[in-house]
C-alpha atoms as a PDB file:
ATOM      1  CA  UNK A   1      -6.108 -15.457 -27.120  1.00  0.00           C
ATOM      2  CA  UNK A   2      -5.461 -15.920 -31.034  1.00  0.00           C
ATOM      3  CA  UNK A   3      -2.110 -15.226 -32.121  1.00  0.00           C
ATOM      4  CA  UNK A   4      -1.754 -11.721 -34.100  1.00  0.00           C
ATOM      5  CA  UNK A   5       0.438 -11.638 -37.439  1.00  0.00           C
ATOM      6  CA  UNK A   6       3.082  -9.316 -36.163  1.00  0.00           C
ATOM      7  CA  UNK A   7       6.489 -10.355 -37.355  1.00  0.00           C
ATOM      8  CA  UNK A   8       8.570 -12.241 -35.052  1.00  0.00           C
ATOM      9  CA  UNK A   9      11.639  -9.668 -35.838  1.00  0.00           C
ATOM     10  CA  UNK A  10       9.904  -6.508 -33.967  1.00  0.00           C
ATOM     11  CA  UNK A  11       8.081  -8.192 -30.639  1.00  0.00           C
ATOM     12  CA  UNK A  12       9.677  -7.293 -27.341  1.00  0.00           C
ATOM     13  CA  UNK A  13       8.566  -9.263 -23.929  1.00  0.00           C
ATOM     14  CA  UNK A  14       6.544  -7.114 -21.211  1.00  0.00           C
ATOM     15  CA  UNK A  15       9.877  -5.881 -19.431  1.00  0.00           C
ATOM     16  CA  UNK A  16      10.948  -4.079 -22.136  1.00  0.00           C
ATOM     17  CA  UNK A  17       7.338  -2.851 -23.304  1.00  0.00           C
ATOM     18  CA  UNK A  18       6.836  -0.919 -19.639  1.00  0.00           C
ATOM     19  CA  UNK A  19      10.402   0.311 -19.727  1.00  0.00           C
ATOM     20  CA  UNK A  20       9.595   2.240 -23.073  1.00  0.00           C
ATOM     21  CA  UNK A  21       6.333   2.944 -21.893  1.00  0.00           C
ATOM     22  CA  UNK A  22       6.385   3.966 -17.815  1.00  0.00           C
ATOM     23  CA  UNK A  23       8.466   7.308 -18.383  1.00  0.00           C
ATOM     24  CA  UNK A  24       5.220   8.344 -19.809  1.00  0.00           C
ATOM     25  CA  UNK A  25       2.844   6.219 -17.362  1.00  0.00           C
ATOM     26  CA  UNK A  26       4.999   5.756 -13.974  1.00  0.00           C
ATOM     27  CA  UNK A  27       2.001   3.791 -12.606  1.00  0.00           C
ATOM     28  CA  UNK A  28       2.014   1.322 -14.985  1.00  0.00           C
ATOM     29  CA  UNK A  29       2.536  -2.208 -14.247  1.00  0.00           C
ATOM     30  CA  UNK A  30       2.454  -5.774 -15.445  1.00  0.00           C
ATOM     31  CA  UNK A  31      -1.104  -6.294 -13.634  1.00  0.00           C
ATOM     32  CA  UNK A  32      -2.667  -3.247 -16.080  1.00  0.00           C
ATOM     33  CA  UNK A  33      -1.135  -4.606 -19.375  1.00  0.00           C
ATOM     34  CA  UNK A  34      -3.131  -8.065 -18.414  1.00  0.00           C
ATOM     35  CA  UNK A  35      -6.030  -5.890 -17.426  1.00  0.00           C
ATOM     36  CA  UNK A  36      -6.129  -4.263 -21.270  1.00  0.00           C
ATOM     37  CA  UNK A  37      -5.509  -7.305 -22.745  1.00  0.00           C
ATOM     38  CA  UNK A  38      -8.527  -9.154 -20.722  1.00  0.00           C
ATOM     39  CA  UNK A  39     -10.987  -5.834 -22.196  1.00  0.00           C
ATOM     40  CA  UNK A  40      -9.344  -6.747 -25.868  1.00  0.00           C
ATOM     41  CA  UNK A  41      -7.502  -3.398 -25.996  1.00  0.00           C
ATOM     42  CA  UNK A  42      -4.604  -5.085 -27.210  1.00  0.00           C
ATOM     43  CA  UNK A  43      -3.681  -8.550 -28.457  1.00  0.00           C
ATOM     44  CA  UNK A  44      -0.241  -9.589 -28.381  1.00  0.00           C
ATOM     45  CA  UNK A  45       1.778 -12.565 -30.134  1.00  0.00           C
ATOM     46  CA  UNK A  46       1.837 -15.871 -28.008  1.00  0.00           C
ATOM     47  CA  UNK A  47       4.730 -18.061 -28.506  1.00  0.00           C
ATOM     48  CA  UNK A  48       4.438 -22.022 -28.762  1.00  0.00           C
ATOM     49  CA  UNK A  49       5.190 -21.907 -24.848  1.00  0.00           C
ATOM     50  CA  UNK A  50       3.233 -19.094 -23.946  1.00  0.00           C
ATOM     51  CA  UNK A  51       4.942 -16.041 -23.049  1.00  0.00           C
ATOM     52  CA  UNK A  52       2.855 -12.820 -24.528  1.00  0.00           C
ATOM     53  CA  UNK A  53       5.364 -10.571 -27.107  1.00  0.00           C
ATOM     54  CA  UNK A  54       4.584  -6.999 -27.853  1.00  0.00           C
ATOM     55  CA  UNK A  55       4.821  -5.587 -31.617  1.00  0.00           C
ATOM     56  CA  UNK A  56       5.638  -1.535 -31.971  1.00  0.00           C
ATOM     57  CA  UNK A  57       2.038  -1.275 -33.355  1.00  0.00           C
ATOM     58  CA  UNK A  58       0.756  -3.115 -29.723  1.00  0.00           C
ATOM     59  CA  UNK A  59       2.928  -0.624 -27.705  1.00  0.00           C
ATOM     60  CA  UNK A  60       1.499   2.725 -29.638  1.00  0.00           C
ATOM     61  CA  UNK A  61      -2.006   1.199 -29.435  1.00  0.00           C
ATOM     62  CA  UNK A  62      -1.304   0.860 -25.547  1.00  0.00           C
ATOM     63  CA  UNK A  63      -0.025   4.272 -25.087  1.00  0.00           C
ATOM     64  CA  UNK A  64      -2.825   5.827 -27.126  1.00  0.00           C
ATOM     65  CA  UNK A  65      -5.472   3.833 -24.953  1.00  0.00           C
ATOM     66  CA  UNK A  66      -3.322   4.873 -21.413  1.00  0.00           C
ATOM     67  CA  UNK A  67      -3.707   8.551 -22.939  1.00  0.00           C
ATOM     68  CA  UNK A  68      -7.060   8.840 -23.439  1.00  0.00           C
ATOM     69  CA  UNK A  69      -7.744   6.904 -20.325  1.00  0.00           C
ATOM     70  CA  UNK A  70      -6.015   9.633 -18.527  1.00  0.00           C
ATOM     71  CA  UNK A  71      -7.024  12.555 -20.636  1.00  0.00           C
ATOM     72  CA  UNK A  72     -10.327  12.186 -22.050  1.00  0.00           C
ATOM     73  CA  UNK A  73     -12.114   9.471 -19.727  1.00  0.00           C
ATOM     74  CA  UNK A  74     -13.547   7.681 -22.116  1.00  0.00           C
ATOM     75  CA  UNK A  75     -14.441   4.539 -21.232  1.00  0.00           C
ATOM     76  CA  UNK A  76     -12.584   1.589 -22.659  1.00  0.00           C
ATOM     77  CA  UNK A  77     -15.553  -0.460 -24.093  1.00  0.00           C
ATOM     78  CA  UNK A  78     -15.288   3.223 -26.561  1.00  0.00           C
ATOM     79  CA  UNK A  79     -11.682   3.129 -26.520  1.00  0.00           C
ATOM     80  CA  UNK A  80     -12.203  -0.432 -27.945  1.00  0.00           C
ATOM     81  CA  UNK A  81     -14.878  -0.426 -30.584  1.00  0.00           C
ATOM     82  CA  UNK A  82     -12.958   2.561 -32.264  1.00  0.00           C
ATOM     83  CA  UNK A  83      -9.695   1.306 -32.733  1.00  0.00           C
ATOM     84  CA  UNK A  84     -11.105  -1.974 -34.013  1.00  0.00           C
ATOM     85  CA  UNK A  85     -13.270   0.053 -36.360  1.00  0.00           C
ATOM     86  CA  UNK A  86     -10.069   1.976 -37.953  1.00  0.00           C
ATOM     87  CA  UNK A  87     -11.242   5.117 -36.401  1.00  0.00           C
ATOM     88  CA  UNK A  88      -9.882   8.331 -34.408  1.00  0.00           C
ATOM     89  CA  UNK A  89     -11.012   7.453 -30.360  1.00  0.00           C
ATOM     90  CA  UNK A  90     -10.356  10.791 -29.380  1.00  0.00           C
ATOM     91  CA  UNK A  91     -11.782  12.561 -32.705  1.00  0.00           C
ATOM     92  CA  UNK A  92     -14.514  13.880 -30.875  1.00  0.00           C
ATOM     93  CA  UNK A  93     -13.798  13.765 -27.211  1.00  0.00           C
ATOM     94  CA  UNK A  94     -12.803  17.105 -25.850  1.00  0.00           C
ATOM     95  CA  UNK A  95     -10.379  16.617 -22.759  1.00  0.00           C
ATOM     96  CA  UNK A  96     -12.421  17.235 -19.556  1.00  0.00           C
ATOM     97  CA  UNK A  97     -12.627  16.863 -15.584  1.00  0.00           C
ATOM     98  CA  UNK A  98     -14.602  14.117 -13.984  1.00  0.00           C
ATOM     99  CA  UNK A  99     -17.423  14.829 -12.448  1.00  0.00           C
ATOM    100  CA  UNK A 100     -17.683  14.550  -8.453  1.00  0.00           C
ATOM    101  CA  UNK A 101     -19.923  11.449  -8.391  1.00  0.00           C
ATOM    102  CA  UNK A 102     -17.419   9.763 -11.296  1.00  0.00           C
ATOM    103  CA  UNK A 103     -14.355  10.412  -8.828  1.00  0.00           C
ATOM    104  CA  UNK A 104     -16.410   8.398  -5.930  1.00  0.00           C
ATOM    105  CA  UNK A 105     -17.018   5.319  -8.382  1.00  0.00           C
ATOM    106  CA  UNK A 106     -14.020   5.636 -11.255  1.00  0.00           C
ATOM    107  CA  UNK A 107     -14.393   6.711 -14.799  1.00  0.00           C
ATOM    108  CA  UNK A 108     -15.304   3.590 -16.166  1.00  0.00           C
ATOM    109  CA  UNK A 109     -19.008   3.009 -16.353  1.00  0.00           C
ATOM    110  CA  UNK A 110     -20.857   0.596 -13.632  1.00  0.00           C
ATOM    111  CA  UNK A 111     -20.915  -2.511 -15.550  1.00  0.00           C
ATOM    112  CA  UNK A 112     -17.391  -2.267 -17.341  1.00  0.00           C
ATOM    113  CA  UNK A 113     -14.578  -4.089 -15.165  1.00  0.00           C
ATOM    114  CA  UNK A 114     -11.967  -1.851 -13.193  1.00  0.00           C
ATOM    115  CA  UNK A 115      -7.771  -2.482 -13.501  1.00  0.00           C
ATOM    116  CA  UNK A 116      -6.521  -3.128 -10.328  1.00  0.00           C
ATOM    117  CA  UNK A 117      -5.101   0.434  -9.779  1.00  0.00           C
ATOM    118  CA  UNK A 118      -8.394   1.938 -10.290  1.00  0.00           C
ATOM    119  CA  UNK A 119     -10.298  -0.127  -8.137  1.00  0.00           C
ATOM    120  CA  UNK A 120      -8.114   0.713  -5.279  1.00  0.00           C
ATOM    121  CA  UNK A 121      -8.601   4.468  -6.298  1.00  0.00           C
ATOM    122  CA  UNK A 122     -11.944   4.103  -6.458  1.00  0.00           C
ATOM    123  CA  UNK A 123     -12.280   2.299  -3.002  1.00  0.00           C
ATOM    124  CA  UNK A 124     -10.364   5.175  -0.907  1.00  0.00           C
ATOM    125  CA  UNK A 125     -13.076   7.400  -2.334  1.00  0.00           C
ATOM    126  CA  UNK A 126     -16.027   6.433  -0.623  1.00  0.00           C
ATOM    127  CA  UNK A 127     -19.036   7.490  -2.414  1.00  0.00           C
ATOM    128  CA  UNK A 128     -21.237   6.576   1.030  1.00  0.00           C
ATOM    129  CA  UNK A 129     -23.667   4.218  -0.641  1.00  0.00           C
ATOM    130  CA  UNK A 130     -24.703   1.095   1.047  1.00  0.00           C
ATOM    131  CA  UNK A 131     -25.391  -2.213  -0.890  1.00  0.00           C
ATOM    132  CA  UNK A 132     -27.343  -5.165   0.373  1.00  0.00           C
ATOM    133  CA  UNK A 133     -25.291  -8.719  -0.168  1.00  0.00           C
ATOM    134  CA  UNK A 134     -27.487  -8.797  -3.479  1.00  0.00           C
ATOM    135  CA  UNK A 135     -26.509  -5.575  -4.565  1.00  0.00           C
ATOM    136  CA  UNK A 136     -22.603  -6.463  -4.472  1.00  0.00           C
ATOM    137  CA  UNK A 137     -23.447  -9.787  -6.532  1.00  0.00           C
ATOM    138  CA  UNK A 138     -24.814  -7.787  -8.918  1.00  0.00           C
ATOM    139  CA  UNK A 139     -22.704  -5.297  -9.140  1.00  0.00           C
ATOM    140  CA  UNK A 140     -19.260  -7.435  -8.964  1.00  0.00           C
ATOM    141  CA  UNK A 141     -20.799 -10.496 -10.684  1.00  0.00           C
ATOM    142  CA  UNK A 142     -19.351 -12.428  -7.591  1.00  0.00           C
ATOM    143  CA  UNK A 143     -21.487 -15.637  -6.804  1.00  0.00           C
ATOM    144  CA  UNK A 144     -23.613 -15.298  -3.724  1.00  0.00           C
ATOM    145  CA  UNK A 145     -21.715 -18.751  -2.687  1.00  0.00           C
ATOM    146  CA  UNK A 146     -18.572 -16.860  -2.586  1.00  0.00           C
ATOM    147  CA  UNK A 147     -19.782 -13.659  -0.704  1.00  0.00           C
ATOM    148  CA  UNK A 148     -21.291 -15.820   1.684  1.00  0.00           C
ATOM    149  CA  UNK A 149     -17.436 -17.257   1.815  1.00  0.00           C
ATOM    150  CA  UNK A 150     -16.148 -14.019   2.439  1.00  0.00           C
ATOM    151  CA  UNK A 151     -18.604 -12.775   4.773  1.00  0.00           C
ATOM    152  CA  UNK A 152     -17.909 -16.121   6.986  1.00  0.00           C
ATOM    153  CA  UNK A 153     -13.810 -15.494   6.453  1.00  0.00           C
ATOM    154  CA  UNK A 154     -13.845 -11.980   7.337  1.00  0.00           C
ATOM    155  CA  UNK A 155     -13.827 -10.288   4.470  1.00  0.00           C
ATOM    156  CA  UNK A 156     -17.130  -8.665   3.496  1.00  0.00           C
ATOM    157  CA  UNK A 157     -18.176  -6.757   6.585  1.00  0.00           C
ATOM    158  CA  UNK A 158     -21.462  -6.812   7.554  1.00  0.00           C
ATOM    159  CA  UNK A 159     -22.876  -2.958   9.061  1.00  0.00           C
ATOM    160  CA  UNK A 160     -25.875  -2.478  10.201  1.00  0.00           C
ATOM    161  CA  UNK A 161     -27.493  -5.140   7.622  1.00  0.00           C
ATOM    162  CA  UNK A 162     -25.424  -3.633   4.954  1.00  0.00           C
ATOM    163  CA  UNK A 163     -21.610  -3.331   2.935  1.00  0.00           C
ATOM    164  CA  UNK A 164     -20.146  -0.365   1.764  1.00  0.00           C
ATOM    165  CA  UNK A 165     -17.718   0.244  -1.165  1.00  0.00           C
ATOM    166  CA  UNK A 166     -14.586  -1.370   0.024  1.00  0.00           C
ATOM    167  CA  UNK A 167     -16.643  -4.327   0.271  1.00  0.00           C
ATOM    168  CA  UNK A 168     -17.306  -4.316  -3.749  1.00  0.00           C
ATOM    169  CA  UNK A 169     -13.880  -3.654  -4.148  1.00  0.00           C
ATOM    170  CA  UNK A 170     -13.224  -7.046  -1.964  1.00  0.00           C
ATOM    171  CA  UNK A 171     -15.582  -8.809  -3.848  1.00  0.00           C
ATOM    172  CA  UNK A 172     -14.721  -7.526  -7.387  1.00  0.00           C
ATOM    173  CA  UNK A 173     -10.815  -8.810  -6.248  1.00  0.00           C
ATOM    174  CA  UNK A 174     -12.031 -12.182  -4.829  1.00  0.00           C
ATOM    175  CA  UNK A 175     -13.821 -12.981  -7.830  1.00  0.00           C
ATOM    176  CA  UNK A 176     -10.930 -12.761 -10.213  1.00  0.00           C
ATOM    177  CA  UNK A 177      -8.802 -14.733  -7.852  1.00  0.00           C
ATOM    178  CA  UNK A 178     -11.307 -17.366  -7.966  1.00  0.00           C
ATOM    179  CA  UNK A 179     -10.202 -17.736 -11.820  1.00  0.00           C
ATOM    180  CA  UNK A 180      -6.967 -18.623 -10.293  1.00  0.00           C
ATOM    181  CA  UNK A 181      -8.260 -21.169  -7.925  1.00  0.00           C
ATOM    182  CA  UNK A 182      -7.651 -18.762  -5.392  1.00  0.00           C
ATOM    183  CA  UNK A 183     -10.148 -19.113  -2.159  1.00  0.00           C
ATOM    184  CA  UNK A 184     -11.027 -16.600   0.488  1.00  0.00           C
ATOM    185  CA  UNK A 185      -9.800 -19.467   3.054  1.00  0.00           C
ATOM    186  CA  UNK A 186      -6.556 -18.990   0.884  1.00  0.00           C
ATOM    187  CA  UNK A 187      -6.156 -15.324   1.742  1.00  0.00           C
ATOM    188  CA  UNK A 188      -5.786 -16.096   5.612  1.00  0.00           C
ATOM    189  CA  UNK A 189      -2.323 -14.572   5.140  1.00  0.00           C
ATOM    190  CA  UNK A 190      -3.062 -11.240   3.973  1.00  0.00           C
ATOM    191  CA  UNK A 191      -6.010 -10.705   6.290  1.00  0.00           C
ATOM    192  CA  UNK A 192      -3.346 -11.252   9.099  1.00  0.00           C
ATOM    193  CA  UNK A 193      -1.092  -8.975   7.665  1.00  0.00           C
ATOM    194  CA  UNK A 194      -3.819  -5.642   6.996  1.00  0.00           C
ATOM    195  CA  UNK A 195      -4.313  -6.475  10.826  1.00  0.00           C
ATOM    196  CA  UNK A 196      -0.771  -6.127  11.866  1.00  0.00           C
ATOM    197  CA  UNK A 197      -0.462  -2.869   9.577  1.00  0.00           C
ATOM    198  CA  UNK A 198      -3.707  -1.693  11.246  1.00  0.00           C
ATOM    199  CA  UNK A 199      -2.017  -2.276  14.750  1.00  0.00           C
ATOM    200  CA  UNK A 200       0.658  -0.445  13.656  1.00  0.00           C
ATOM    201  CA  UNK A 201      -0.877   2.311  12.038  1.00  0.00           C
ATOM    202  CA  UNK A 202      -3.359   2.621  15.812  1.00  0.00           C
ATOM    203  CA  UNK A 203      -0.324   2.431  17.871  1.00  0.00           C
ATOM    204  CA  UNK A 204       1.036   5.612  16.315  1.00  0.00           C
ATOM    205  CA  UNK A 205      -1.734   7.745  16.165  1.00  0.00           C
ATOM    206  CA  UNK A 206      -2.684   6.276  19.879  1.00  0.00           C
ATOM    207  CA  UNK A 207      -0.713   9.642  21.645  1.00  0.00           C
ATOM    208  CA  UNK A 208      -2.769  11.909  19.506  1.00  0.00           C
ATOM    209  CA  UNK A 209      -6.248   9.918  20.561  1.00  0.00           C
ATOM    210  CA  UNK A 210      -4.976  10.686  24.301  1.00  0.00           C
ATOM    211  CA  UNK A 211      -4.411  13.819  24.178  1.00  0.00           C
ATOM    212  CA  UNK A 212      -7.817  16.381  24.943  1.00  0.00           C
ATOM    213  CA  UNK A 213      -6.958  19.385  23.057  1.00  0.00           C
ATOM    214  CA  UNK A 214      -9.118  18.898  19.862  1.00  0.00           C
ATOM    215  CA  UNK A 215      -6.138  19.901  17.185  1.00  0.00           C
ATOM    216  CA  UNK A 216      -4.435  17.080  18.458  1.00  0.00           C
ATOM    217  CA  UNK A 217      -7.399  14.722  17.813  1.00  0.00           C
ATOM    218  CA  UNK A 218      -8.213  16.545  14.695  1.00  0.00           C
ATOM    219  CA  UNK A 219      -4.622  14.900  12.853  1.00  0.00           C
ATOM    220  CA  UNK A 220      -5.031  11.778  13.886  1.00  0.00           C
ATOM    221  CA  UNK A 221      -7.373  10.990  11.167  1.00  0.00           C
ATOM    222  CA  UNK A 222      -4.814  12.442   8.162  1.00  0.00           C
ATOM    223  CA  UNK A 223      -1.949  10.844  10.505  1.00  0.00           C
ATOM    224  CA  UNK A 224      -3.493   7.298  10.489  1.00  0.00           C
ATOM    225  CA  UNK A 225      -4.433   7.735   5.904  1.00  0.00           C
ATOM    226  CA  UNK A 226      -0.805   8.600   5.762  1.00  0.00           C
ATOM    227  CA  UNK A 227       0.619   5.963   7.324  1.00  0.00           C
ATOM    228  CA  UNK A 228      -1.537   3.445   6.270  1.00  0.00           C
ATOM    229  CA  UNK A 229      -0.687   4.650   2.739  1.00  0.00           C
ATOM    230  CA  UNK A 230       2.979   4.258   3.043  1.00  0.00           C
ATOM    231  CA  UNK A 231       2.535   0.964   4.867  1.00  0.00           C
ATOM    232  CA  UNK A 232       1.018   0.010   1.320  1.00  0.00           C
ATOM    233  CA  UNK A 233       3.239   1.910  -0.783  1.00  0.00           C
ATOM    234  CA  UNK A 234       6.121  -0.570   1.050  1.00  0.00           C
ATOM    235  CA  UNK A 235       3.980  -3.492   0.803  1.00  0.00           C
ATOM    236  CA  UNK A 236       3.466  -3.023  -2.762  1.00  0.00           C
ATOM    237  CA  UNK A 237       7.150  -2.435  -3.564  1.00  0.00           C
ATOM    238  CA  UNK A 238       8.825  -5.642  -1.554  1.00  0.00           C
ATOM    239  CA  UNK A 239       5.979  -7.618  -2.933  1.00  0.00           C
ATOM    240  CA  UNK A 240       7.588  -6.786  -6.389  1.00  0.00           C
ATOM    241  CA  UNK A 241      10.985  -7.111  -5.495  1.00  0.00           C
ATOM    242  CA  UNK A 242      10.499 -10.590  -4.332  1.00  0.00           C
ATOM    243  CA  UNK A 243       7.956 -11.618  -7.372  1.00  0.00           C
ATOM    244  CA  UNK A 244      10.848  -9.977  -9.898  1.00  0.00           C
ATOM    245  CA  UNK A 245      13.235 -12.675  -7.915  1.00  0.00           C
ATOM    246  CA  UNK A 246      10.716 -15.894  -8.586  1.00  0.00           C
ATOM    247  CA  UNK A 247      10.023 -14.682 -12.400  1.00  0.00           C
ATOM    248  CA  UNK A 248      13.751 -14.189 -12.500  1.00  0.00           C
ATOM    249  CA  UNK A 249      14.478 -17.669 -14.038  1.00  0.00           C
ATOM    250  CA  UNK A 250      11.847 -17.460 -16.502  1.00  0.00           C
ATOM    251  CA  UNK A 251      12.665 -14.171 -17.698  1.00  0.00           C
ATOM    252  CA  UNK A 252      16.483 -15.579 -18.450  1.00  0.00           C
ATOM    253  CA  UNK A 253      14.771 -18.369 -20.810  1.00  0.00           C
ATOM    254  CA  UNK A 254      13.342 -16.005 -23.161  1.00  0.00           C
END
């Protein structure tokens, strides 16, 4: 990433540029800013060892792009080319609701790359399609090596000759963790722990499964989504917690 020209007197680290901007975006994490950075949405100041520093004019571009992300759902290839090209992004974009079949598959069009967040969204709302093995290569850009990897490990499963969209979501994931190094036989770990948290989630709603009378049988469903939910929720927040205590001692060097 080349270096911008902002002056070294006004750039703040990426603590302090999500604690001025998550009052207005509480979802916003570390993960996204990367995300925006990757799609050339912003381009912060790199210092001789590294670390990525925010000028005032980075953090208003962000929140202006996190805006009309939210407001206009335009997609950020747009968002992009117009604030590199001086101009207004939302001149001529009226604010509007997405429509059914752009809830099912995210705002952002097919081949432009998903944040984290919205991926996740995007999975929980199953749009119903079903994708052949090719069909997730070429819609993830995932090697066919590495879905075969994932099918083999668990990952990617298989229905009736065919994946659904959790398994593009899965794909999508692996292959930027592959950037990293990161291998599905890596990932052991957090396969075992989704099937804990599915064994707990089961042995709750087991009662209602017993039971005959069909209201019973008819919560279990929402029961099971809102556990399973929370179960994330939690996993999400001590996974956090403990990565804030391993950053910890690079954060005090700054």
């Amino acid at each position: 990433m080349p270096e911008s020209g902002h002056s070294h007197t006004s750039l703040v680290g990426i603590g302090v540029l999500l604690r001025q901007l998550q009052p207005e975006f509480p979802g916003l994490s570390a993960s996204k800013i990367r995300f925006l950075e990757d799609q050339g949405l912003v381009r912060p100041h790199r210092t001789p060892s590294g670390y990525r520093k925010y000028s005032e004019e980075d953090i208003e571009r962000l929140a202006t792009v996190l805006r009309l992300q939210q407001e206009r759902y335009l997609p950020l290839k747009v968002i992009r080319d117009r604030l590199d090209r001086g101009e207004d992004p939302g001149a001529d974009a009226e604010p509007q609701e997405p429509r059914q079949s752009e809830r099912a598959t995210s705002s952002a069009p097919a081949n432009e790359p998903q944040d984290p967040q919205q991926a996740m969204a995007s999975a929980v709302r199953m749009s119903g399609r079903r994708y052949t093995l090719r069909e997730v290569a070429a819609r993830t850009g995932a090697e066919t090596t590495l879905l075969r990897e994932l099918v083999n490990n668990g990952w990617l499963v298989e229905r009736s000759g065919y994946f659904d969209d959790y398994s593009l979501t899965v794909a999508a994931t692996a292959k930027r963790l592959s950037a990293y190094g990161i291998e599905p036989r890596h990932l052991r770990a957090l396969r075992g722990a989704s099937e804990r948290m599915i064994g707990l989630v089961e042995g709750t709603i087991a009662p209602l499964i017993s039971r005959r009378d069909p209201v019973s049988r008819e919560k279990a469903p929402q029961r099971a989504r809102e556990i399973a939910s929370l179960c994330l929720t939690m996993t999400t927040a001590l996974v956090n917690s403990q990565l804030k205590d391993t950053l910890r001692p690079f954060e005090q060097e700054r």
